[in-house]
C-alpha atoms as a PDB file:
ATOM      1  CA  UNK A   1     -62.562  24.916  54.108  1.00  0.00           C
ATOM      2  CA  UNK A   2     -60.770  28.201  53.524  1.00  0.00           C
ATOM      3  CA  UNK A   3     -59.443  28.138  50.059  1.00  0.00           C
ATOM      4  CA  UNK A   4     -56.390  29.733  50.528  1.00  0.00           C
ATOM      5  CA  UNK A   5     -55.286  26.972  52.664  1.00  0.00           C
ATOM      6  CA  UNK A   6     -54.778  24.970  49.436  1.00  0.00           C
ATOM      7  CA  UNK A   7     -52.669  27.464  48.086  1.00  0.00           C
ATOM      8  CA  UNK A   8     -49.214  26.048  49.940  1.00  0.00           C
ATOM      9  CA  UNK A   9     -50.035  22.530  48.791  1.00  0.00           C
ATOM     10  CA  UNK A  10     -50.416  23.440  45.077  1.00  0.00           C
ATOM     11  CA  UNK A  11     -47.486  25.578  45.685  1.00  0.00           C
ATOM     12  CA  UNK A  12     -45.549  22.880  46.713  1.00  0.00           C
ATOM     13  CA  UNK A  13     -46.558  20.483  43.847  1.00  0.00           C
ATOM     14  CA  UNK A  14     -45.586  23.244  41.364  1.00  0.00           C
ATOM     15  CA  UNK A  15     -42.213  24.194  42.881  1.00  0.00           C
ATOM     16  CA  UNK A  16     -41.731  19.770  43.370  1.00  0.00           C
ATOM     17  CA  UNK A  17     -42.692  19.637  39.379  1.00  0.00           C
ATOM     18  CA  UNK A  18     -40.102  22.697  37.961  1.00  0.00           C
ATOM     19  CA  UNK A  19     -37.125  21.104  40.467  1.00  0.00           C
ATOM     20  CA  UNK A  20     -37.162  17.808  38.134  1.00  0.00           C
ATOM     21  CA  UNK A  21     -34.351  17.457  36.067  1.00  0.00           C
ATOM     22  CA  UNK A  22     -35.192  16.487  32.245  1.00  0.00           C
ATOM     23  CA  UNK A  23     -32.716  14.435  29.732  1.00  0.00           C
ATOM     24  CA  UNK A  24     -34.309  14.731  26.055  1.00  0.00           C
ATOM     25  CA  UNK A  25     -32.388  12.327  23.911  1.00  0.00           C
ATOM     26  CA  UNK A  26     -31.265  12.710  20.531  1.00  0.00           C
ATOM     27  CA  UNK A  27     -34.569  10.524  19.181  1.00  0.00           C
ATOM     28  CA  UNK A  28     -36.697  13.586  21.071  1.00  0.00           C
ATOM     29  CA  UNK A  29     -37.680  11.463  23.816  1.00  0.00           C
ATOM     30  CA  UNK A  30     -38.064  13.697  27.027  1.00  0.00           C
ATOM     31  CA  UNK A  31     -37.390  11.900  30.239  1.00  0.00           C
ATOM     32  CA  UNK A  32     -38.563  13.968  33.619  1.00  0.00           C
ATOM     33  CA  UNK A  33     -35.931  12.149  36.320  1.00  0.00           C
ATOM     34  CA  UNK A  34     -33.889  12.876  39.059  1.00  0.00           C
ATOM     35  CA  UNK A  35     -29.983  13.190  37.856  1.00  0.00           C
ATOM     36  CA  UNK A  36     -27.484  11.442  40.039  1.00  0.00           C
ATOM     37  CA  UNK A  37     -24.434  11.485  38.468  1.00  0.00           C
ATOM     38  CA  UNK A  38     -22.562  12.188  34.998  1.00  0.00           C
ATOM     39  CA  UNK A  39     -19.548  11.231  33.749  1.00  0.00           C
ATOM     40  CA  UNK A  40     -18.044  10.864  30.297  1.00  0.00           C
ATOM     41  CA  UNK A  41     -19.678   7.941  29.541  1.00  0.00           C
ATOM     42  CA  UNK A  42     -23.150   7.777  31.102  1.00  0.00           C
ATOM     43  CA  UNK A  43     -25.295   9.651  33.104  1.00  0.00           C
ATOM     44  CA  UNK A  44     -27.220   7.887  35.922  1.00  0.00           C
ATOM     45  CA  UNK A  45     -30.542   9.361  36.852  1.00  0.00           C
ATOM     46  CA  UNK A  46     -33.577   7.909  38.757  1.00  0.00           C
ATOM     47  CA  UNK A  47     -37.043   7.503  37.854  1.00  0.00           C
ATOM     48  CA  UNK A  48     -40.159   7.527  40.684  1.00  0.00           C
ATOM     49  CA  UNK A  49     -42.608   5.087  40.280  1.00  0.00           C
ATOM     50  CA  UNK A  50     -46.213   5.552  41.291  1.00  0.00           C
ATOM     51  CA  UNK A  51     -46.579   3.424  44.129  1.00  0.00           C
ATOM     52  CA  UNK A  52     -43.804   5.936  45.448  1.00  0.00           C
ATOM     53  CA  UNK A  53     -40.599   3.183  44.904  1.00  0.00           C
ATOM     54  CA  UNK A  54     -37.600   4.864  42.617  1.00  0.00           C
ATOM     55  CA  UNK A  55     -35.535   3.079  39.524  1.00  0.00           C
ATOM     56  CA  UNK A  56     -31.977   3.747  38.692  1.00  0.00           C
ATOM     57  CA  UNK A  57     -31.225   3.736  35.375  1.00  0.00           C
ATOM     58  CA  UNK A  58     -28.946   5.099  33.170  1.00  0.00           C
ATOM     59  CA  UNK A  59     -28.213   6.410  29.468  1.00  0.00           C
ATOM     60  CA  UNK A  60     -24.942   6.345  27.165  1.00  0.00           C
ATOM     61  CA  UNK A  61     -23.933  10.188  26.583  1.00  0.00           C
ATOM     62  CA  UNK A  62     -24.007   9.950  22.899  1.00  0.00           C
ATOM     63  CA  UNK A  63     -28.200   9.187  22.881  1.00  0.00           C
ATOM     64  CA  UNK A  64     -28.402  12.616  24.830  1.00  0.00           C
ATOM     65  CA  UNK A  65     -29.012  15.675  22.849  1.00  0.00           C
ATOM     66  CA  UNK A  66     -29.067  17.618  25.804  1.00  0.00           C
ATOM     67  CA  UNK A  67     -30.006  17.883  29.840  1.00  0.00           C
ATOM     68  CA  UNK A  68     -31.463  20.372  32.575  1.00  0.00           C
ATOM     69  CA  UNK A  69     -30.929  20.321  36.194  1.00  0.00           C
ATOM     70  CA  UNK A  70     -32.443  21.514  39.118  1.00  0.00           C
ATOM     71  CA  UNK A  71     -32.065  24.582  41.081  1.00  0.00           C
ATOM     72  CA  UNK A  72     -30.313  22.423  43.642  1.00  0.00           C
ATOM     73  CA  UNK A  73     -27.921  21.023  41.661  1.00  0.00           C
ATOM     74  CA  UNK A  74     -26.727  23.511  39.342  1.00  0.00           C
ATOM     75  CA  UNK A  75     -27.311  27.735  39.338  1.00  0.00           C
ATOM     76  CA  UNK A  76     -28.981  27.668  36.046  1.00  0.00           C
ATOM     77  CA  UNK A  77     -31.906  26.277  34.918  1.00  0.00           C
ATOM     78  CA  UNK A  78     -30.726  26.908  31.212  1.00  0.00           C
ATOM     79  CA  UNK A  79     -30.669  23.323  29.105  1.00  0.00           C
ATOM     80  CA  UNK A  80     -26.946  22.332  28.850  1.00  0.00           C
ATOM     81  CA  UNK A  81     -25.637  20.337  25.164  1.00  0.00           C
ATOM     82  CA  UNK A  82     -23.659  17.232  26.676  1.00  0.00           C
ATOM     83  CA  UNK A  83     -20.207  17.910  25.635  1.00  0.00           C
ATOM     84  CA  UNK A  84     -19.333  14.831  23.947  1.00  0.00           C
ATOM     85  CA  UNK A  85     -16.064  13.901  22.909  1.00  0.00           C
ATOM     86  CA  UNK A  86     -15.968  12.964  19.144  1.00  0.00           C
ATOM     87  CA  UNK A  87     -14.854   9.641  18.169  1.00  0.00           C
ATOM     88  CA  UNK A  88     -12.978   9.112  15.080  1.00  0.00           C
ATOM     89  CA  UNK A  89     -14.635   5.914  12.960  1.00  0.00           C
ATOM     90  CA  UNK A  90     -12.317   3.599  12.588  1.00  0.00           C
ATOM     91  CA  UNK A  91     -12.489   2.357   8.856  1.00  0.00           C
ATOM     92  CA  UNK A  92     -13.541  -0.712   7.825  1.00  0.00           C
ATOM     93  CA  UNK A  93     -10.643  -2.535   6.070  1.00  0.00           C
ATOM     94  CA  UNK A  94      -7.611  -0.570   7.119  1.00  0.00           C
ATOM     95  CA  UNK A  95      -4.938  -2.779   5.329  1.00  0.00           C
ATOM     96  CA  UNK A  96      -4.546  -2.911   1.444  1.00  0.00           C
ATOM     97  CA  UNK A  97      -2.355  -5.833  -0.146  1.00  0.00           C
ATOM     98  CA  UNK A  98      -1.735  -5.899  -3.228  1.00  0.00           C
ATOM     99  CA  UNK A  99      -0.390  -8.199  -6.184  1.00  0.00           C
ATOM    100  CA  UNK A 100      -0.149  -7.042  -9.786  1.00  0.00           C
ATOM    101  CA  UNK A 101       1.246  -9.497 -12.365  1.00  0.00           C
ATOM    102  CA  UNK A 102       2.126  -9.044 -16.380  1.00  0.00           C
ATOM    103  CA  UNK A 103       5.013  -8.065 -18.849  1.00  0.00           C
ATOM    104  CA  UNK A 104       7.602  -5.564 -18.448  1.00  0.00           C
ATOM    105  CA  UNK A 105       9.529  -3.643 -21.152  1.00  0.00           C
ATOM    106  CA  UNK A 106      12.794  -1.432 -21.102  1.00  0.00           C
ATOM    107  CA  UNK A 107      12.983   0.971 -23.810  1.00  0.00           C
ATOM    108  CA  UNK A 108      15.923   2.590 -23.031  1.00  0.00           C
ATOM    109  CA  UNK A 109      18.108  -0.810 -21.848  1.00  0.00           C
ATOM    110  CA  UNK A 110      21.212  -0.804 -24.647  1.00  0.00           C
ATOM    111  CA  UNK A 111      21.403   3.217 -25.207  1.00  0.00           C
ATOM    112  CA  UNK A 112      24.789   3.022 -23.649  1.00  0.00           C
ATOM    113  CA  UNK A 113      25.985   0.593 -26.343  1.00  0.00           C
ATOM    114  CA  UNK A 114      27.506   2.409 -29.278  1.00  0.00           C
ATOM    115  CA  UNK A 115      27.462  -0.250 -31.715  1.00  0.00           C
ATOM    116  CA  UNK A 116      24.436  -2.084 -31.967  1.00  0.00           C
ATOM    117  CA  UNK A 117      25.012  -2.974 -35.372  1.00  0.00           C
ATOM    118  CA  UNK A 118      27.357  -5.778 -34.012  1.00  0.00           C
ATOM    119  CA  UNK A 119      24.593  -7.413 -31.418  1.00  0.00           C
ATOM    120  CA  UNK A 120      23.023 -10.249 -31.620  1.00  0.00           C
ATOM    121  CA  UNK A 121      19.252 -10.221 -32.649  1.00  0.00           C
ATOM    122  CA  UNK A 122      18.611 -12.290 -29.342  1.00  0.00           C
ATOM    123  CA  UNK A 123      19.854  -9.917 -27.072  1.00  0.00           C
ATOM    124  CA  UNK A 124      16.718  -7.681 -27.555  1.00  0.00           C
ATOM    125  CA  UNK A 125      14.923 -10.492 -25.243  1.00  0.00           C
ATOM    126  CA  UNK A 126      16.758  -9.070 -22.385  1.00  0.00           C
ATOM    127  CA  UNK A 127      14.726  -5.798 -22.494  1.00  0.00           C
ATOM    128  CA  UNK A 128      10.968  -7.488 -22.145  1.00  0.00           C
ATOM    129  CA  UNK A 129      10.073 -10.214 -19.573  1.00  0.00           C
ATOM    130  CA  UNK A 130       8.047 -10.827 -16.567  1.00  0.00           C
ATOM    131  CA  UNK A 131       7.303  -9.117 -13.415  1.00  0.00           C
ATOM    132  CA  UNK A 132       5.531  -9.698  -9.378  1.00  0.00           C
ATOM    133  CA  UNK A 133       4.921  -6.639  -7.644  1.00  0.00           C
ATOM    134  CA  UNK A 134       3.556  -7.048  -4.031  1.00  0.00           C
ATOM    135  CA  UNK A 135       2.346  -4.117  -1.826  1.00  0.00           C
ATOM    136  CA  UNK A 136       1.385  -3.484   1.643  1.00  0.00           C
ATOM    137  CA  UNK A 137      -0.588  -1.016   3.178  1.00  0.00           C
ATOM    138  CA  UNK A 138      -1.836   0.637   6.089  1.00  0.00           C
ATOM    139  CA  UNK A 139      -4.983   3.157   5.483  1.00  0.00           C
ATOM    140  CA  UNK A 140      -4.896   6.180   7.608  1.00  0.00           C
ATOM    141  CA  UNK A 141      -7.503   7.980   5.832  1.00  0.00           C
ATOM    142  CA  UNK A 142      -9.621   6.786   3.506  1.00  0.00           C
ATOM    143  CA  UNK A 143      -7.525   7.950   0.957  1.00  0.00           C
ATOM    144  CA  UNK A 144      -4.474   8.046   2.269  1.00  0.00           C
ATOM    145  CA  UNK A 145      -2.335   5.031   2.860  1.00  0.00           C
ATOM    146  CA  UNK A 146       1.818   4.177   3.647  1.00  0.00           C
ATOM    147  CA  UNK A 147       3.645   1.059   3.647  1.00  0.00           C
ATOM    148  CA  UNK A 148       5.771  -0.748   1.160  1.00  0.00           C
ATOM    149  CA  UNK A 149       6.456  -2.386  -1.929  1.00  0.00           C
ATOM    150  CA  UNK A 150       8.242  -4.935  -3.503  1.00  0.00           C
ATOM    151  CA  UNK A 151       8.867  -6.086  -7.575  1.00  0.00           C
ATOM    152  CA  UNK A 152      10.344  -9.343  -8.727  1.00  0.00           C
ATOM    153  CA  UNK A 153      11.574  -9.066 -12.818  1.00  0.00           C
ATOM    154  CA  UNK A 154      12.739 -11.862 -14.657  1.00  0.00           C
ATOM    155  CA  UNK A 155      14.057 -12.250 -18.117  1.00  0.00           C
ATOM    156  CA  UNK A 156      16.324 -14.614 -20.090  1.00  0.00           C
ATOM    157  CA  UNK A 157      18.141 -14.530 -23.688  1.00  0.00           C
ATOM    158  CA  UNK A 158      20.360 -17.091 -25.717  1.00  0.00           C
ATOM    159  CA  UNK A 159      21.012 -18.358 -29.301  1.00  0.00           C
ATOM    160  CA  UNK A 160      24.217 -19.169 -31.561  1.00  0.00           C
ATOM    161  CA  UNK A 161      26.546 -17.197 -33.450  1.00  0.00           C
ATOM    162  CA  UNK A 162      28.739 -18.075 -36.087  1.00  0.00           C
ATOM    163  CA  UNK A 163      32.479 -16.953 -35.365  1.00  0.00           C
ATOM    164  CA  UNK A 164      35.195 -17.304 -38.409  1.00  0.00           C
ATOM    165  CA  UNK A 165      38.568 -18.361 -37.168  1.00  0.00           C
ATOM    166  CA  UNK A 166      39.600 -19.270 -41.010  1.00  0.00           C
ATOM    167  CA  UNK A 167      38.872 -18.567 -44.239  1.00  0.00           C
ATOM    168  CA  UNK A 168      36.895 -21.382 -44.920  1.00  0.00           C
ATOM    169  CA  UNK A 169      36.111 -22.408 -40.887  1.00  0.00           C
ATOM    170  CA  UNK A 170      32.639 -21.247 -39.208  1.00  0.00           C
ATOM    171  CA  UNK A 171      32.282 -22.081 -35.712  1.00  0.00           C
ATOM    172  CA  UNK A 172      29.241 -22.011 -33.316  1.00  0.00           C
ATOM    173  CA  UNK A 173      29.517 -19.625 -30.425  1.00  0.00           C
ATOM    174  CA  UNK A 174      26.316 -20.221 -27.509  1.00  0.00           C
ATOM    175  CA  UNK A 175      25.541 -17.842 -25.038  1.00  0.00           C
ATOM    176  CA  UNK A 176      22.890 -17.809 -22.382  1.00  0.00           C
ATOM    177  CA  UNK A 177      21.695 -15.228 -20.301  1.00  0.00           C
ATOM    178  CA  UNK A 178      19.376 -15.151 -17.044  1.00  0.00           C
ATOM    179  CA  UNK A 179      18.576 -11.503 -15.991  1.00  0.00           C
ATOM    180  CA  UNK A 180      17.186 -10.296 -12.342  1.00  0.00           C
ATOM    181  CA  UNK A 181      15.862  -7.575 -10.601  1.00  0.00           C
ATOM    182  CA  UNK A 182      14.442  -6.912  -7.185  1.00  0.00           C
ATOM    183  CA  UNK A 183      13.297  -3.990  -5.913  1.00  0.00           C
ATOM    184  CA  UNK A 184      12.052  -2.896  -2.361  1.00  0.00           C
ATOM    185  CA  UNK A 185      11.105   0.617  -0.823  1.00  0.00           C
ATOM    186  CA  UNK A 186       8.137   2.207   1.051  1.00  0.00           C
ATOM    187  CA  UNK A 187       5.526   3.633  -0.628  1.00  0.00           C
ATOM    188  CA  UNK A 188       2.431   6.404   0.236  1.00  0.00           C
ATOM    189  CA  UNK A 189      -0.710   4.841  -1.506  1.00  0.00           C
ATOM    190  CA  UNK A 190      -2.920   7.286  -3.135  1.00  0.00           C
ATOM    191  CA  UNK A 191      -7.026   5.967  -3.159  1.00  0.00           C
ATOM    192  CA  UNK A 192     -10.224   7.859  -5.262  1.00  0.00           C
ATOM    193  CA  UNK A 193     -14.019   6.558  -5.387  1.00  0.00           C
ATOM    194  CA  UNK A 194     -14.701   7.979  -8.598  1.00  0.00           C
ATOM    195  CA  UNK A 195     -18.563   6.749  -8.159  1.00  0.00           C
ATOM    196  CA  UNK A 196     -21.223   7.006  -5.215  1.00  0.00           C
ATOM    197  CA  UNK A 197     -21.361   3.320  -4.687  1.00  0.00           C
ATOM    198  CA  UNK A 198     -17.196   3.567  -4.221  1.00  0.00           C
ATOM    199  CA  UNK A 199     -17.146   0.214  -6.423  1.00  0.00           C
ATOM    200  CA  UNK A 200     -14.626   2.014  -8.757  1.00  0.00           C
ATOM    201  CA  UNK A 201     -11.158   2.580  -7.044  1.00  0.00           C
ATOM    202  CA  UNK A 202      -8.542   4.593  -8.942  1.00  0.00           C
ATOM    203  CA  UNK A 203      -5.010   4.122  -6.960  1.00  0.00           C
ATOM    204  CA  UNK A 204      -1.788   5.804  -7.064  1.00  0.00           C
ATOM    205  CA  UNK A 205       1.486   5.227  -5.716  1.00  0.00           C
ATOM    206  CA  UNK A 206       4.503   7.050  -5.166  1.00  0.00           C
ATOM    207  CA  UNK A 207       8.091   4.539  -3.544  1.00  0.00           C
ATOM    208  CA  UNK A 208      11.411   5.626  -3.597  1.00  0.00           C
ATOM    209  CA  UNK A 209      13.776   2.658  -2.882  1.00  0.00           C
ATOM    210  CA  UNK A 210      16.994   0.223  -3.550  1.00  0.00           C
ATOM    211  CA  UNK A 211      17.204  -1.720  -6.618  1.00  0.00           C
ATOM    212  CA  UNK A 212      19.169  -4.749  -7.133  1.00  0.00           C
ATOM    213  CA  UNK A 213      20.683  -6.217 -10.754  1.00  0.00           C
ATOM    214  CA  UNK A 214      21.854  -9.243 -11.387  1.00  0.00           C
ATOM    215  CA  UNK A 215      22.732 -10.434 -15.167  1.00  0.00           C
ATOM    216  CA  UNK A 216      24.387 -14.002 -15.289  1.00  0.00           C
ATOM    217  CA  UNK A 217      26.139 -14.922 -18.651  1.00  0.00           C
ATOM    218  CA  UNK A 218      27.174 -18.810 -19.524  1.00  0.00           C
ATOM    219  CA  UNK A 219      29.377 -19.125 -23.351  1.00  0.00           C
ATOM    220  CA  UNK A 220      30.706 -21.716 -24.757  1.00  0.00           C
ATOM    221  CA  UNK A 221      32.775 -21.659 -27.852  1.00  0.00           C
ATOM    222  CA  UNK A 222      35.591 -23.472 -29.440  1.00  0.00           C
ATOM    223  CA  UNK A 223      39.247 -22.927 -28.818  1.00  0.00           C
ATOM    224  CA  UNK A 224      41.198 -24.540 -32.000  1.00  0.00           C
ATOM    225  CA  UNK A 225      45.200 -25.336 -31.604  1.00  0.00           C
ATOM    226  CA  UNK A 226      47.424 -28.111 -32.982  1.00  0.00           C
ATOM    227  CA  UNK A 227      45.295 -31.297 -31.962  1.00  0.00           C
ATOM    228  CA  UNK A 228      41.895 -29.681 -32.696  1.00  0.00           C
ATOM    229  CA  UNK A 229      39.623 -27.671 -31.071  1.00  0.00           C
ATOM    230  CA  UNK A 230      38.187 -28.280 -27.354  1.00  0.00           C
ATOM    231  CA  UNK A 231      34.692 -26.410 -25.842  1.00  0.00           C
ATOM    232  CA  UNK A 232      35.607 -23.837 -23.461  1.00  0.00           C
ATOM    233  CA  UNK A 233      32.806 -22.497 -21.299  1.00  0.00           C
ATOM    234  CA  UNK A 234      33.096 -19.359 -18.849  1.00  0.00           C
ATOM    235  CA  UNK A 235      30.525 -18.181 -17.074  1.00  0.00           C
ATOM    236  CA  UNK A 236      30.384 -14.359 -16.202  1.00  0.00           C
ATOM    237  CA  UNK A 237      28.096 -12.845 -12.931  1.00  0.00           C
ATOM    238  CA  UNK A 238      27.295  -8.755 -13.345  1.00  0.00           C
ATOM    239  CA  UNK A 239      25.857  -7.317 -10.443  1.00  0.00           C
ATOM    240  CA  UNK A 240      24.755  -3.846  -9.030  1.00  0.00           C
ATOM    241  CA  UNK A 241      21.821  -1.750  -7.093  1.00  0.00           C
ATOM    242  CA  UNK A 242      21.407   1.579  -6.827  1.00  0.00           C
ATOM    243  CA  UNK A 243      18.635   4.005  -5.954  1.00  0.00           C
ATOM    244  CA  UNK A 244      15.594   3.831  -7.528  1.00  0.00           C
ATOM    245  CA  UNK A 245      11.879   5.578  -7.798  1.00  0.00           C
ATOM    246  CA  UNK A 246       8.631   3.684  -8.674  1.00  0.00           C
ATOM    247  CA  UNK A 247       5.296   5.224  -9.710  1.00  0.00           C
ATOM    248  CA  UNK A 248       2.237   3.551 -10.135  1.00  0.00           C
ATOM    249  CA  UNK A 249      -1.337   3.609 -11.544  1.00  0.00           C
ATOM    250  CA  UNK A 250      -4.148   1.246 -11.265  1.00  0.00           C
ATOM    251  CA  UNK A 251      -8.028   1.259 -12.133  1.00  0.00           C
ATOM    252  CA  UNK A 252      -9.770  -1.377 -10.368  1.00  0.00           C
ATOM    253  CA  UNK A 253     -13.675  -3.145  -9.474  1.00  0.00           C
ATOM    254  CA  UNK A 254     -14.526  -3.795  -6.156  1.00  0.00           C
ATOM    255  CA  UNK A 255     -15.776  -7.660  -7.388  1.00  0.00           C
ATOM    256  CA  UNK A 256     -16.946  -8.411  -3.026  1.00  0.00           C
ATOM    257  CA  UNK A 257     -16.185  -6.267   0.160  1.00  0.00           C
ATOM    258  CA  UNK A 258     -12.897  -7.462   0.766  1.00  0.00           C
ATOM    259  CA  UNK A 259     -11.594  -7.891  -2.971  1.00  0.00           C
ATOM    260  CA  UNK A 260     -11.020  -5.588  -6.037  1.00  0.00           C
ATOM    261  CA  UNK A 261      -9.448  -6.389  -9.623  1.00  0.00           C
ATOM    262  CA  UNK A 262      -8.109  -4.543 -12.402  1.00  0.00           C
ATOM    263  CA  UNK A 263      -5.667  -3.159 -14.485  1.00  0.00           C
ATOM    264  CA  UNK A 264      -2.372  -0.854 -13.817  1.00  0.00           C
ATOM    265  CA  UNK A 265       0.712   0.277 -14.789  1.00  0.00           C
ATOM    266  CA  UNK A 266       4.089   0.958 -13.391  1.00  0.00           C
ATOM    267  CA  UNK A 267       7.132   3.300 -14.449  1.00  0.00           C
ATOM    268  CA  UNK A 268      10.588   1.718 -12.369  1.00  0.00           C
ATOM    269  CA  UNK A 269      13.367   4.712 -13.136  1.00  0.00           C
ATOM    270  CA  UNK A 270      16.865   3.650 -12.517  1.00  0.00           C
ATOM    271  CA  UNK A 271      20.018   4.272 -14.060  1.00  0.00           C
ATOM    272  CA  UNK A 272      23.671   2.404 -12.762  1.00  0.00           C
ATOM    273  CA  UNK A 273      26.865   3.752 -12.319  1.00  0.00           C
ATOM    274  CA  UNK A 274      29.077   1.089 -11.023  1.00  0.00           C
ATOM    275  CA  UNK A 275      28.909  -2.518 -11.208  1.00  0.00           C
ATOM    276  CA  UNK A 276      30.414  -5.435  -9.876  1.00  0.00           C
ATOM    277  CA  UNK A 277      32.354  -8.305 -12.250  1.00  0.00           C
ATOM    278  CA  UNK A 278      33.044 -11.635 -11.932  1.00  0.00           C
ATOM    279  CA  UNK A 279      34.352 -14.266 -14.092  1.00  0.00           C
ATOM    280  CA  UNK A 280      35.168 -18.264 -14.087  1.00  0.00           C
ATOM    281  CA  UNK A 281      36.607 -20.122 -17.209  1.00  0.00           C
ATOM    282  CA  UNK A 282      36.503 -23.905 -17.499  1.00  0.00           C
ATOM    283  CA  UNK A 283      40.167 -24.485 -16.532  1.00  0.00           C
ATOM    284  CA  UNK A 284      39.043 -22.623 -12.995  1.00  0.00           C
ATOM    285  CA  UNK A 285      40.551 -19.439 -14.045  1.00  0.00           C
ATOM    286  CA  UNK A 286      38.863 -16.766 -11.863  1.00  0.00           C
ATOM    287  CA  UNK A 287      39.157 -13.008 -11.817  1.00  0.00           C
ATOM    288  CA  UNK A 288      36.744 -10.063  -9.992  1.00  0.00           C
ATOM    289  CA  UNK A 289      36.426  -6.421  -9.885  1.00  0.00           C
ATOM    290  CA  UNK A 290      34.441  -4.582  -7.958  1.00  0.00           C
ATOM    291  CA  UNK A 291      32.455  -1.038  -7.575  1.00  0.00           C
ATOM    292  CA  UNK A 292      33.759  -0.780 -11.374  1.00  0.00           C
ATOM    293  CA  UNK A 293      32.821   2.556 -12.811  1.00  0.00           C
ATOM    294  CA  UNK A 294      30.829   2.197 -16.064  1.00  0.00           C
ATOM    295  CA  UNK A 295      31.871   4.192 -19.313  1.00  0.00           C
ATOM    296  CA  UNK A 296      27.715   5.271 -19.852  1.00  0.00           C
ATOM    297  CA  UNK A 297      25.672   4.723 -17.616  1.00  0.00           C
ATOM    298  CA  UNK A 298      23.475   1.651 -17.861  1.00  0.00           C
ATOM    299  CA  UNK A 299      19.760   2.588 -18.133  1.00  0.00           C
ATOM    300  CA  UNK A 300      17.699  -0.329 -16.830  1.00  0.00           C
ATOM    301  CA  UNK A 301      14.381   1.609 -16.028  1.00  0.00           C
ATOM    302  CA  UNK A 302      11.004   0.064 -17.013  1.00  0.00           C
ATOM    303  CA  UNK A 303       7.555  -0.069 -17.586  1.00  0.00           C
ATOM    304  CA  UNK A 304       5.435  -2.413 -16.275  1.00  0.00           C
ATOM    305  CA  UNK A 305       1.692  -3.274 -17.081  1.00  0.00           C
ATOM    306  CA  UNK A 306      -0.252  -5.898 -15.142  1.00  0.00           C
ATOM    307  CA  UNK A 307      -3.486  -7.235 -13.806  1.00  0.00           C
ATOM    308  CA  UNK A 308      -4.192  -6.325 -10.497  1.00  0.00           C
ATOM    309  CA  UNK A 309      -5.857  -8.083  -7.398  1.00  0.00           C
ATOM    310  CA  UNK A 310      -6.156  -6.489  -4.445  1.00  0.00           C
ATOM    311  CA  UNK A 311      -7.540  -7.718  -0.869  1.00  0.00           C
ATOM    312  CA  UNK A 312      -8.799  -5.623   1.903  1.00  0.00           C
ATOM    313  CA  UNK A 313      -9.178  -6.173   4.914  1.00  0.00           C
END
């Protein structure tokens, strides 16, 4: 047999070989195939067996590193990266409540008052109590978060003091007070991973909102005429809000996955203007005035330190 008459056959095997199209994957696995369709999700290609029957298969576009096609399907033989559209990893506890719980103390709370000689010891109980603050939220980074906040403070006062109507005549005067303030605003949540194992969380916060006072007075004394003295109470409501800015600081221990304690701190800044009066007396005498104008302004801003638990999930 002439040799040259194998030529066209090998020729033919060669040019059958080169018109394959090739996927290599992004483990380095080369896969010689036929290419039948791509789309932004797959890319379908077949596979012939050697008993001369084909498989379909197919492969998700982010295992392929790149792909070539044949001379019949495309102009260029060059390998082609798979333009793959990048996909943005959703993190893993987006949501962030919070609870911190301790005391609260306001330095600043009678600076208005000229003459705090007169006071009562007991009223210095209305400038430490107890606080709630709640938070909520959303992580759009993973250090960057926004939602809102809310803080509950509570604090009370009361004790006896002698009044002299005569010369020779003390008389008891009680007095009990309940003191209130709520506070709600939204609030951009500030997250650091000090360490590589991101079990140490440092937090800020920054929330501008409204806050709301309410300071409820109950007295009783002694009212002395002709056929002795009777107990007169009257009880006495003060109430306000105004705007108000919040800062906070925590440093907590991620304990599991989902839940982190620790400590933190809070700095509550607001200052009223005008307030709201009213007043009963036991023989149902009433009287109100509101959106009263304050001689100095009333300085109720705080500080806050707590323990802090936080859940994420």
């Amino acid at each position: 047999m002439n040799k040259f008459a194998l030529l066209p056959v090998f020729m033919l095997l060669l040019l059958t070989a080169k018109a394959q199209d090739r996927i290599i994957s992004i483990q380095h696995d080369t896969i010689d195939c036929t290419i039948v369709s791509i789309n932004n999700e797959s890319i379908r290609y077949e596979l012939k067996n050697k008993d001369g029957s084909v498989t379909g298969r197919f492969m998700n576009v982010s295992q392929v590193a790149e792909y070539t096609r044949s001379p019949q399907q495309e102009n260029s033989l060059k390998p082609q990266k798979l333009k793959i559209k990048k996909q943005v990893k959703a993190l893993e506890n987006p949501w962030s409540l919070g609870m911190n719980i301790g005391g609260s103390t306001m330095p600043w709370y009678f600076d208005n008052i000229q003459s705090l000689a007169d006071m009562p010891d007991y009223y210095n109980r209305l400038k430490t109590g107890f606080h709630i603050n709640t938070s909520a939220h959303y992580m759009l980074t993973g250090f960057l978060g926004v939602g809102a906040e809310y803080s509950f403070f509570e604090t009370s006062a009361g004790g006896n003091l002698p009044t002299q109507y005569i010369t020779s005549m003390f008389l008891m005067v009680s007095e009990k007070y309940h003191q209130y303030m709520n506070y709600l605003g939204p609030s951009v949540l500030l997250v650091q991973h000090p360490d590589s194992r991101r079990k140490f969380i440092l937090s800020e916060s920054l929330s501008a909102g409204v806050l709301f006072f309410r300071l409820e007075d109950q007295s009783n004394f002694p009212n002395i005429d002709n056929s002795g003295y009777t107990d007169i109470k009257n009880n006495t409501l003060l109430t306000a809000n105004s705007l108000s800015a919040k800062f906070g600081l925590t440093a907590e221990y991620r304990l599991f996955r989902n839940i982190s304690v620790g400590l933190g701190g809070d700095y509550i800044w607001c200052s009223l203007k005008k307030a709201n009066l009213e007043s009963r007396g036991s023989n149902n005498t009433s009287s109100s005035t509101k959106d009263q104008a304050l001689t100095n302004a009333m300085k109720i801003t705080r500080i806050d330190y707590s323990i802090v638990l936080r859940y994420h999930f």
